[in-house]
Every structure is written in structure tokens, then in C-alpha cells.
Protein backbone atom coordinates (compact mmCIF):
# COMPACT_ATOMS: atom_id res chain seq x y z
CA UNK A 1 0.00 0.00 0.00
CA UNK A 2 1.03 3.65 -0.90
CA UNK A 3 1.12 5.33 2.33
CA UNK A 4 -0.82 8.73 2.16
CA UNK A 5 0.61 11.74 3.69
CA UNK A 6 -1.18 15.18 3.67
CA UNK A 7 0.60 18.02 1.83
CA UNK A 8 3.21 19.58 4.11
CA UNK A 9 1.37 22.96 3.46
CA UNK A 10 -1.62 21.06 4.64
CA UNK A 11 -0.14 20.31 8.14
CA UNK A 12 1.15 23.59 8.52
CA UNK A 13 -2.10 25.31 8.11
CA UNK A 14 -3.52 22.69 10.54
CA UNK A 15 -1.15 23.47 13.20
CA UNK A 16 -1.03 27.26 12.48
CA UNK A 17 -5.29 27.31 12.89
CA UNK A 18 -4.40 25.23 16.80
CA UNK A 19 -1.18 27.36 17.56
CA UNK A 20 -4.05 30.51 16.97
CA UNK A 21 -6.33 29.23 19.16
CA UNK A 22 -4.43 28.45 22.45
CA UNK A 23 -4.94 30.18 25.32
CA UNK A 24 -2.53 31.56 28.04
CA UNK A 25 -1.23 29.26 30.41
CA UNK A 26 -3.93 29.33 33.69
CA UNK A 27 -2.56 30.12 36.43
CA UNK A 28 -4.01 26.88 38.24
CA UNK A 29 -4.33 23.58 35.67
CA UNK A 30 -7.79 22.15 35.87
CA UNK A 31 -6.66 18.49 37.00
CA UNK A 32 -8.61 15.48 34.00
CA UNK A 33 -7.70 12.24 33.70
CA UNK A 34 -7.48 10.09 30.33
CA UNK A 35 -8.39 6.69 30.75
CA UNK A 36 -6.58 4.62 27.91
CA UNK A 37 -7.81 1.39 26.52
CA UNK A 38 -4.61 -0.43 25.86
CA UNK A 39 -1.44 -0.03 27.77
CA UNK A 40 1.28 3.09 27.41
CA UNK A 41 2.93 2.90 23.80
CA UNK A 42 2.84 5.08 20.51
CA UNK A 43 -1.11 4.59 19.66
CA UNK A 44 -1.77 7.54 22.04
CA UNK A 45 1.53 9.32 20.63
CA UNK A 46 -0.08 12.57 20.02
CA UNK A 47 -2.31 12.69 23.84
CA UNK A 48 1.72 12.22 24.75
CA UNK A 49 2.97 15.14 22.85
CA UNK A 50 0.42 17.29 23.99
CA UNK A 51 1.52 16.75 27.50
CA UNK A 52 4.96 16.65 27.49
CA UNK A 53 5.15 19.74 25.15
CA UNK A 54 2.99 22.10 27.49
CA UNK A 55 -0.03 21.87 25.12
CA UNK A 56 -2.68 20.80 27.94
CA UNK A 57 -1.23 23.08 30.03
CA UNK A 58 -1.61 26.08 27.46
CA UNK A 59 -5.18 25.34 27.86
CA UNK A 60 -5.26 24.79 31.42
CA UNK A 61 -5.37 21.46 31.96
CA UNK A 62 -2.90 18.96 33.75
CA UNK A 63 -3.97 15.34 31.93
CA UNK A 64 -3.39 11.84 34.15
CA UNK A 65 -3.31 9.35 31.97
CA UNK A 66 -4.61 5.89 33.22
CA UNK A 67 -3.58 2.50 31.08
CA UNK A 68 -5.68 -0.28 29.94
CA UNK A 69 -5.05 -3.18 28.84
CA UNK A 70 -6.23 -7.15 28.54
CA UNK A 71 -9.36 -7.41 30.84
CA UNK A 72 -9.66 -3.90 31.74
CA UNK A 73 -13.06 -1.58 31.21
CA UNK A 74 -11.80 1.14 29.86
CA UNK A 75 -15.33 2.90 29.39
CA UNK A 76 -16.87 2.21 32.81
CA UNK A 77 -14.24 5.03 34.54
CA UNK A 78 -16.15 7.39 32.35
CA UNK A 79 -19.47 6.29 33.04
CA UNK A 80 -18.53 6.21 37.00
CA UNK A 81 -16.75 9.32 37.02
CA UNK A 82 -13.16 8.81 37.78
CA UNK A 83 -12.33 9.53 34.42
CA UNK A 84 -13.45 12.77 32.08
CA UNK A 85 -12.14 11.23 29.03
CA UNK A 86 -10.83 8.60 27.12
CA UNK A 87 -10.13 6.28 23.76
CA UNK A 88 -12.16 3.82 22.48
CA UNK A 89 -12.40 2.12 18.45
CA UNK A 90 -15.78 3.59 16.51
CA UNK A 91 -17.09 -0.05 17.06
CA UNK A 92 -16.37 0.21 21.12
CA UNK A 93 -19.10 2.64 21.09
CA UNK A 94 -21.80 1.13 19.03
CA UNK A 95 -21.51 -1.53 21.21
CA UNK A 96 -21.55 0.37 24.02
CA UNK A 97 -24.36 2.76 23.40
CA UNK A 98 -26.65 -0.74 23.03
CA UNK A 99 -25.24 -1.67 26.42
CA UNK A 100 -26.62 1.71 28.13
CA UNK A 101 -22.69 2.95 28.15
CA UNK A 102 -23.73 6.65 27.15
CA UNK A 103 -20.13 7.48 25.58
CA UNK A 104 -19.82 9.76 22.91
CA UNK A 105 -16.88 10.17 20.08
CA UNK A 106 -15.96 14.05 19.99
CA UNK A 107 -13.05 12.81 17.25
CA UNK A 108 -11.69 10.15 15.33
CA UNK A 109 -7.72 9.97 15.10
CA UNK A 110 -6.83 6.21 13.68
CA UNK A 111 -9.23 7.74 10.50
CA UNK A 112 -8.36 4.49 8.56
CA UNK A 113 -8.42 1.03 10.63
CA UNK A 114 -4.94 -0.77 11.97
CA UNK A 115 -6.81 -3.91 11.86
CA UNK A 116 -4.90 -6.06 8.67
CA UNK A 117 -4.26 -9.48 8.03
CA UNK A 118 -0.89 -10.69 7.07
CA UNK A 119 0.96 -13.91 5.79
CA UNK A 120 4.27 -14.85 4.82
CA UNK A 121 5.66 -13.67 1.33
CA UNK A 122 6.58 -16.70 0.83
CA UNK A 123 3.26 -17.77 0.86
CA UNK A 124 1.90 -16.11 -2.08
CA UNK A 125 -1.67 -14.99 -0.04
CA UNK A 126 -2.03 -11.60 -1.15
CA UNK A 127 -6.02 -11.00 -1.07
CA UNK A 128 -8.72 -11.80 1.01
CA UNK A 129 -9.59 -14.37 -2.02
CA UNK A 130 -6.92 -16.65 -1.07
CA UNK A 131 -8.13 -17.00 2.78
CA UNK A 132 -10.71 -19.73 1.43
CA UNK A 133 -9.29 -23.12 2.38
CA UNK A 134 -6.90 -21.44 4.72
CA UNK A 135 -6.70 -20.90 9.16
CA UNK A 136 -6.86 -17.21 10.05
CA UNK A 137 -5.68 -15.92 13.37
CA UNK A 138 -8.41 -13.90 14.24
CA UNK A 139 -8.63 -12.15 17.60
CA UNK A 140 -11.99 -11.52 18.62
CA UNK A 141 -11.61 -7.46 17.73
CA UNK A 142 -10.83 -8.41 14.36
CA UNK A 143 -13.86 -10.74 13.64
CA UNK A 144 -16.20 -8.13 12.52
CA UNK A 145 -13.81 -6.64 9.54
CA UNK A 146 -12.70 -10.04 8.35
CA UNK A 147 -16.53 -11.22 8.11
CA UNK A 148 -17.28 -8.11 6.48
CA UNK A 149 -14.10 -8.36 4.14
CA UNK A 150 -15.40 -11.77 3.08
CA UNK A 151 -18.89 -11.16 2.96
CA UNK A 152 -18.18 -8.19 0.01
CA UNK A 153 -16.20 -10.61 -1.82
CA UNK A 154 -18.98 -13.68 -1.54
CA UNK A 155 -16.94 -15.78 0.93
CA UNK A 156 -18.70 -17.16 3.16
CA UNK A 157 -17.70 -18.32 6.77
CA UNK A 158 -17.85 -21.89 6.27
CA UNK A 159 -14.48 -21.22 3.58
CA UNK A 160 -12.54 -20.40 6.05
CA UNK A 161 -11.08 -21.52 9.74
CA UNK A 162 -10.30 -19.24 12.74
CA UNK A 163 -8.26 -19.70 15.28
CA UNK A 164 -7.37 -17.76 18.14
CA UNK A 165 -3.29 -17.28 19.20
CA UNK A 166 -1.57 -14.73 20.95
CA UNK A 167 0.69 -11.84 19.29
CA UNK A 168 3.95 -14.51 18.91
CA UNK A 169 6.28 -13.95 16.08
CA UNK A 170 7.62 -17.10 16.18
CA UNK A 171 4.53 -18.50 15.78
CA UNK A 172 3.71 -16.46 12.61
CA UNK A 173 6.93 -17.52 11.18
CA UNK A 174 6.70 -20.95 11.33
CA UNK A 175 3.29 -20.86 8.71
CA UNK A 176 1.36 -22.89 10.74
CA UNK A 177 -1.43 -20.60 10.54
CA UNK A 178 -0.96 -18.97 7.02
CA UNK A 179 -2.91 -15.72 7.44
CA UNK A 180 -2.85 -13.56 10.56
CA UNK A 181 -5.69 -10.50 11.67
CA UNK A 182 -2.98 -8.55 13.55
CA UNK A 183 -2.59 -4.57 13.53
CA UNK A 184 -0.35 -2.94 11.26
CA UNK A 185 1.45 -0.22 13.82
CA UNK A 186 2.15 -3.40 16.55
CA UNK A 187 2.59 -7.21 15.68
CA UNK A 188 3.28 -6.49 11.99
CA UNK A 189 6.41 -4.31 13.09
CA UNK A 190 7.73 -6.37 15.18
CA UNK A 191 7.03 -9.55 12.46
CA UNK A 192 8.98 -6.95 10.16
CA UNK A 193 11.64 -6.15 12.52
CA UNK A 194 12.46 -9.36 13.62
CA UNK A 195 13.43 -9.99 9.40
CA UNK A 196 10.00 -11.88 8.00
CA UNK A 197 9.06 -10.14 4.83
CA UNK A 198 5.53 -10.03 4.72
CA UNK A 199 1.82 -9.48 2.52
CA UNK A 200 -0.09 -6.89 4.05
CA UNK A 201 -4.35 -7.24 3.19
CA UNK A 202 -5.98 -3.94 4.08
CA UNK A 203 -9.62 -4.80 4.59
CA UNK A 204 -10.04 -1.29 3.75
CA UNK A 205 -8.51 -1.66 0.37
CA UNK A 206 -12.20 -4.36 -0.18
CA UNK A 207 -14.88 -1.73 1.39
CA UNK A 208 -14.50 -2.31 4.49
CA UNK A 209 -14.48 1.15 6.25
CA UNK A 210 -14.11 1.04 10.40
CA UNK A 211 -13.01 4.28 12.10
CA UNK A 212 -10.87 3.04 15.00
CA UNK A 213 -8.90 4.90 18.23
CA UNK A 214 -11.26 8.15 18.73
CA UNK A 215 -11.38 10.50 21.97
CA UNK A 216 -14.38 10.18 23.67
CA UNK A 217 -16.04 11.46 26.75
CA UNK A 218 -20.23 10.52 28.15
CA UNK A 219 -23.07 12.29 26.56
CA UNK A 220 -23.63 14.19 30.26
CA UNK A 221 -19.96 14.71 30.41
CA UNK A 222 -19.76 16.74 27.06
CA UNK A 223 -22.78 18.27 27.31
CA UNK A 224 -22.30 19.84 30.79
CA UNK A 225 -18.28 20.98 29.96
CA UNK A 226 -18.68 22.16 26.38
CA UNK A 227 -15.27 24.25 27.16
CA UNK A 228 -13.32 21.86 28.77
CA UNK A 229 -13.20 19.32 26.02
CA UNK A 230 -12.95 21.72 23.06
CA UNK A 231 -9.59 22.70 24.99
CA UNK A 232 -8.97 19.50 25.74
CA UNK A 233 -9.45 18.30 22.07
CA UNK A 234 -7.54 21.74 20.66
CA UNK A 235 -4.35 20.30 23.01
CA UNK A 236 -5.00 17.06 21.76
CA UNK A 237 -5.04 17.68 17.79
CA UNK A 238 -1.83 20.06 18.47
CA UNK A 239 -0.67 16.68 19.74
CA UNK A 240 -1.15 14.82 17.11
CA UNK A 241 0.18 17.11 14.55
CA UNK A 242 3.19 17.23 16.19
CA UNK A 243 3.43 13.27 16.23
CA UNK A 244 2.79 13.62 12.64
CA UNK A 245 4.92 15.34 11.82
CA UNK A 246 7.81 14.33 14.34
CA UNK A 247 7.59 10.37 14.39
CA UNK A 248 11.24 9.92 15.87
CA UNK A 249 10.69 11.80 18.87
CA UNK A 250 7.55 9.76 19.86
CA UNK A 251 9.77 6.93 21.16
CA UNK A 252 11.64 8.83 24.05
CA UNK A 253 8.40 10.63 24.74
CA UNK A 254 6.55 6.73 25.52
CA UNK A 255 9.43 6.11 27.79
CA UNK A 256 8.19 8.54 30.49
CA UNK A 257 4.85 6.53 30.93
CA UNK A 258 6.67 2.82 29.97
CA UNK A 259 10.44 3.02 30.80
CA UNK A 260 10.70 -0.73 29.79
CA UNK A 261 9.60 0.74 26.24
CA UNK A 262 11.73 0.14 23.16
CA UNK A 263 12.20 3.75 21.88
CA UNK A 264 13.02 2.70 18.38
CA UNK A 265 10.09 0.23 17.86
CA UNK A 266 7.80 2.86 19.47
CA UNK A 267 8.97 5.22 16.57
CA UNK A 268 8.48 2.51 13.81
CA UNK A 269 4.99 2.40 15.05
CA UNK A 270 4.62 5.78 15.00
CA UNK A 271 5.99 5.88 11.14
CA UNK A 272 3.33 3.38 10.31
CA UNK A 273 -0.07 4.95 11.55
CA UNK A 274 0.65 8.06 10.02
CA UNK A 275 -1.21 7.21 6.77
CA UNK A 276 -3.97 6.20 9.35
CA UNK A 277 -3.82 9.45 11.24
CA UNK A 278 -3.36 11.40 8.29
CA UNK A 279 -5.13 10.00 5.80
CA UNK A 280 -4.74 12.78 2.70
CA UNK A 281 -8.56 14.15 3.29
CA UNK A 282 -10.45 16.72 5.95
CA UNK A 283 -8.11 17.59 8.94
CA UNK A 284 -6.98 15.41 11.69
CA UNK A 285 -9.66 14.15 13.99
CA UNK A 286 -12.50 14.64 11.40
CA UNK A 287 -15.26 12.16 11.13
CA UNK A 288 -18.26 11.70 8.19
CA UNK A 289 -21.69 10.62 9.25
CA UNK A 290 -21.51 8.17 6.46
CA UNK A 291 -18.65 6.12 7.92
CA UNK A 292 -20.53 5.91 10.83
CA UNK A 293 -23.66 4.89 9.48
CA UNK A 294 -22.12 2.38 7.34
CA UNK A 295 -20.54 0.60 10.68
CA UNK A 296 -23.32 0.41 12.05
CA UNK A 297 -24.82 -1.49 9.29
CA UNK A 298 -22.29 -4.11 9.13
CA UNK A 299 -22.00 -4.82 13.13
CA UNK A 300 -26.43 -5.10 12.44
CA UNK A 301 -25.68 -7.13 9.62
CA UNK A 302 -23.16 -9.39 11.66
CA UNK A 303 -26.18 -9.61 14.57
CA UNK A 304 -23.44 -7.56 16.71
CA UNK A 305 -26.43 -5.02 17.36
CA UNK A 306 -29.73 -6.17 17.62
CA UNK A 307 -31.79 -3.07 18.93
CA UNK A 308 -32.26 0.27 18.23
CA UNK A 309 -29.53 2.38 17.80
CA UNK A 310 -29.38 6.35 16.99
CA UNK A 311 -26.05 6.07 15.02
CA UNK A 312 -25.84 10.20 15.08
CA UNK A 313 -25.64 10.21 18.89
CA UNK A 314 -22.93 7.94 19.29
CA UNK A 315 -20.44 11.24 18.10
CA UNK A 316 -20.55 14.85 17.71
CA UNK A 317 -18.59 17.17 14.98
CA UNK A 318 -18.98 19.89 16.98
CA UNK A 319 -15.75 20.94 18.42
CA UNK A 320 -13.88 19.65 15.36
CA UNK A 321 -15.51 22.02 13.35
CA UNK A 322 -15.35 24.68 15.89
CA UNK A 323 -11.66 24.37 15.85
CA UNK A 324 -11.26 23.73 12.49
CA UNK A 325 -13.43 26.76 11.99
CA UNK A 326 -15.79 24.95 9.47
């Protein structure tokens, strides 16, 4: 795949239109915590830049931010209150919303889905086509694009076996299991690093179109502190710019939340979410109703969702465009 990169002149204006619209530092930070939903490393490189750079304390803000990880709720510390915001994937909240989890997406920054599957080059599997006959690895996170991916293409379930196996690169490189759902900024750099050349299958290269990682906060929550997440979010996008546009310095910055962290790794995974951060179109952070809509279909279509849902509450524009001035 081509990666996509906007326009330099692009970014600029981006961060020029956030530099314009920070405020003077307060002279006491309003104290917010971030709860994460996987554990410290570059997918939150730009919430990390925005902190260690001064930007959430520009706006007056001094950010906590709280890990996740394997078996943790990351939404319920926003529904309870110990946490103002946090990340979740577009399909986190779908699912959520159904489950009486009021949380609401005020941005989307992974624009285009890590989510790939992967095999050997040695293999030949280059397309979802040549799945049929084959085992995937498929963690449950990744069921809903593969079934999707197939389902455009005809495939049906019964072509295909999944297994589940944990992130092991050893694994991978014996062929054992020929194809892999894994996510392009983690397991497939370290498959890449560790000297396995390998066939990346974007299921968004077949129509398969999932927002993931967006910045979210509860319906109550947003509506009640209007101005504390559009600074919050105009620190954040700063951020991200800034990751953007610096990938090498994300790795040091990672090592202040994990020490243990491998600088260098955390900068090749900063290298390759750019294209799905900065996707060539709109700004950072922007979202269309359409992708939305669309998701929601296919988790309906997968029985994922079974009642009613008002897609258009599950995210708001709003402070994007207020920041974006659109």
C-alpha cells in the first residue's frame, strides 16, 4: 500500500489554525484524567505530545493518563466518574451505546483502521480471495472486519477456519497458521523487525471502512463541559500534529509513561499509523456521518447489534468544526 501523507502545506495550516487558538497558560491547571484502553505505547503518541510539550497546560489542563489493557473496562471510569475522558475504536461505542454505556466520540484519530491481516511472502496470499481453504488468526476485535471483508467478496464463513493465538512472532513464522488479523502499527512491526518479509491485506482496500482509536467522553460529560473538552481536544489535535509530523521523537516521549519501552520500535509504530492518522482528506480528527452509518450497518448485519440504535448520537462534529473553523 502507498502510504498517504497530507501536503506539508496542509499540516502547517492545521497546526497554524491550533497554535491561533491556544490560550494563556492558567494560572491553576484544571486536573482530568485520560483513561486509555490499551497499555502506554505510541497509539496515544499525540495525547503524549500534547503533554509533554505544554499543550494541555496552554489550555489549562494537567492530563493523568490511566492505562488499559487485557481485561480492563476502559469505558466504565467514564461512566462512573473517575475519568473525564478517554479512547475507544468507533465499534467500542456502538456496542456500548446498546449496552446503556452513554459514551460519545468528539473525534476520530486512527481515520483508517490498523486492523490487517498478514501472511508470509513466501506464501503467495495476497487478497482476502486466497483466505478460502486457509486458518486465520483472528482475535476476537478483528472478527467483525474479516466477516465483512469476506462477505463483500462472496466468501462465506464456512471457507474459512479461525483460530485464536496470541501476538507470537515465532509463531507467525513458522506458517502454521498462514494468514494472521494482527494490527499494522504493533505485531506487523515487530514480524517486520524481527526480518519476515511479509503481505499486508488492508480490509479497507475491499470496502471495508471502520473508524478506529477516537477521543471520547459521556453524553452528560460533554454536554455539561462544552469548554473543557474543546480545549482539551484543541491540546490534543496540536498533539497529534506534532506526532505527525515528528515520528522519531515519539519513542523517548513513551518512555516517560513505559520506561521498559523500546524507543526505536515505538517510533516505527509511529511511522506506520501516520497514513492512518493522516489520511490525505479533511483535517486530523474529522469524522463523516456516512462512515458511521455504514458501521453500524455491518455490526447489524453481523447480529453484533440487535436493537435500536441512533447512530448520530454515538459522536458529535462539533468541536472539530469549531476548531477547524468549518
Amino acid at each position: 500500500m502507498n502510504k498517504r501523507y497530507l501536503p506539508d502545506i496542509i499540516l502547517f495550516c492545521i497546526s497554524i489554525i491550533l497554535t491561533g487558538c491556544t490560550k494563556t497558560t492558567a494560572a491553576e491547571l484544571t486536573p482530568v484524567t485520560v483513561q486509555l484502553q490499551w497499555i502506554h505505547q505510541a497509539q496515544f503518541a499525540g495525547l503524549y505530545a500534547a503533554d509533554q510539550n505544554g499543550y494541555y497546560a496552554e489550555e489549562g489542563l494537567a492530563v493523568t493518563f490511566v492505562p488499559g489493557g487485557s481485561g480492563v473496562d476502559s469505558l466504565q471510569p467514564l461512566v462512573d466518574g473517575s475519568a473525564q475522558f478517554g479512547t475507544a475504536t468507533a465499534d467500542q461505542i456502538l456496542l456500548a451505546r446498546v449496552e446503556g454505556k452513554f459514551v460519545k466520540a468528539f473525534a476520530v484519530i486512527y481515520r483508517r483502521s490498523p486492523a490487517v491481516f498478514m501472511a508470509l511472502k513466501s506464501s503467495g496470499i495476497t487478497r482476502p480471495q486466497d483466505f478460502v481453504g486457509k486458518t486465520i488468526r483472528l482475535p476476537a476485535p478483528n472478527a467483525p472486519t474479516l466477516h465483512a471483508m469476506m462477505a463483500n467478496l462472496g466468501i462465506s464463513q464456512n471457507q474459512y477456519s479461525e483460530v485464536d493465538l496470541p501476538s507470537d512472532v515465532e509463531e507467525f513464522a513458522s506458517g502454521r497458521v498462514p494468514v494472521w488479523g494482527a494490527y499494522v502499527n504493533a505485531l506487523a512491526i515487530s514480524v517486520q523487525r524481527a526480518g519476515h518479509e511479509i503481505n499486508i491485506i488492508y480490509p479497507d482496500d475491499y470496502g471495508v471502512h471502520f473508524y478506529s482509536d477516537t477521543l471520547i467522553a459521556t453524553d452528560d460529560f460533554i454536554a455539561n463541559n462544552p469548554d473543557l473538552v474543546r480545549r482539551f481536544l484543541r491540546a490534543s489535535l496540536k498533539g497529534w500534529t506534532f506526532a505527525v509530523e515528528n515520528p522519531e521523537k515519539v519513542g523517548p516521549m513513551v518512555l516517560k509513561y513505559l520506561p521498559e519501552a523500546d524507543p526505536e520500535l515505538e517510533n516505527a509504530k509511529m511511522i506506520s499509523s501516520i497514513p492512518l492518522v493522516n489520511t490525505g482528506e479533511d483535517f486530523i480528527g474529522w469524522m463523516k456521518p456516512e462512515v458511521w452509518a455504514a458501521m453500524e450497518k455491518i455490526l447489524r448485519e453481523q447480529g453484533l447489534i440487535i436493537n435500536p440504535l441512533d447512530v448520530e448520537q454515538a459522536y458529535t462534529a462539533q468541536f472539530l468544526e469549531e476548531i477547524y473553523n468549518k
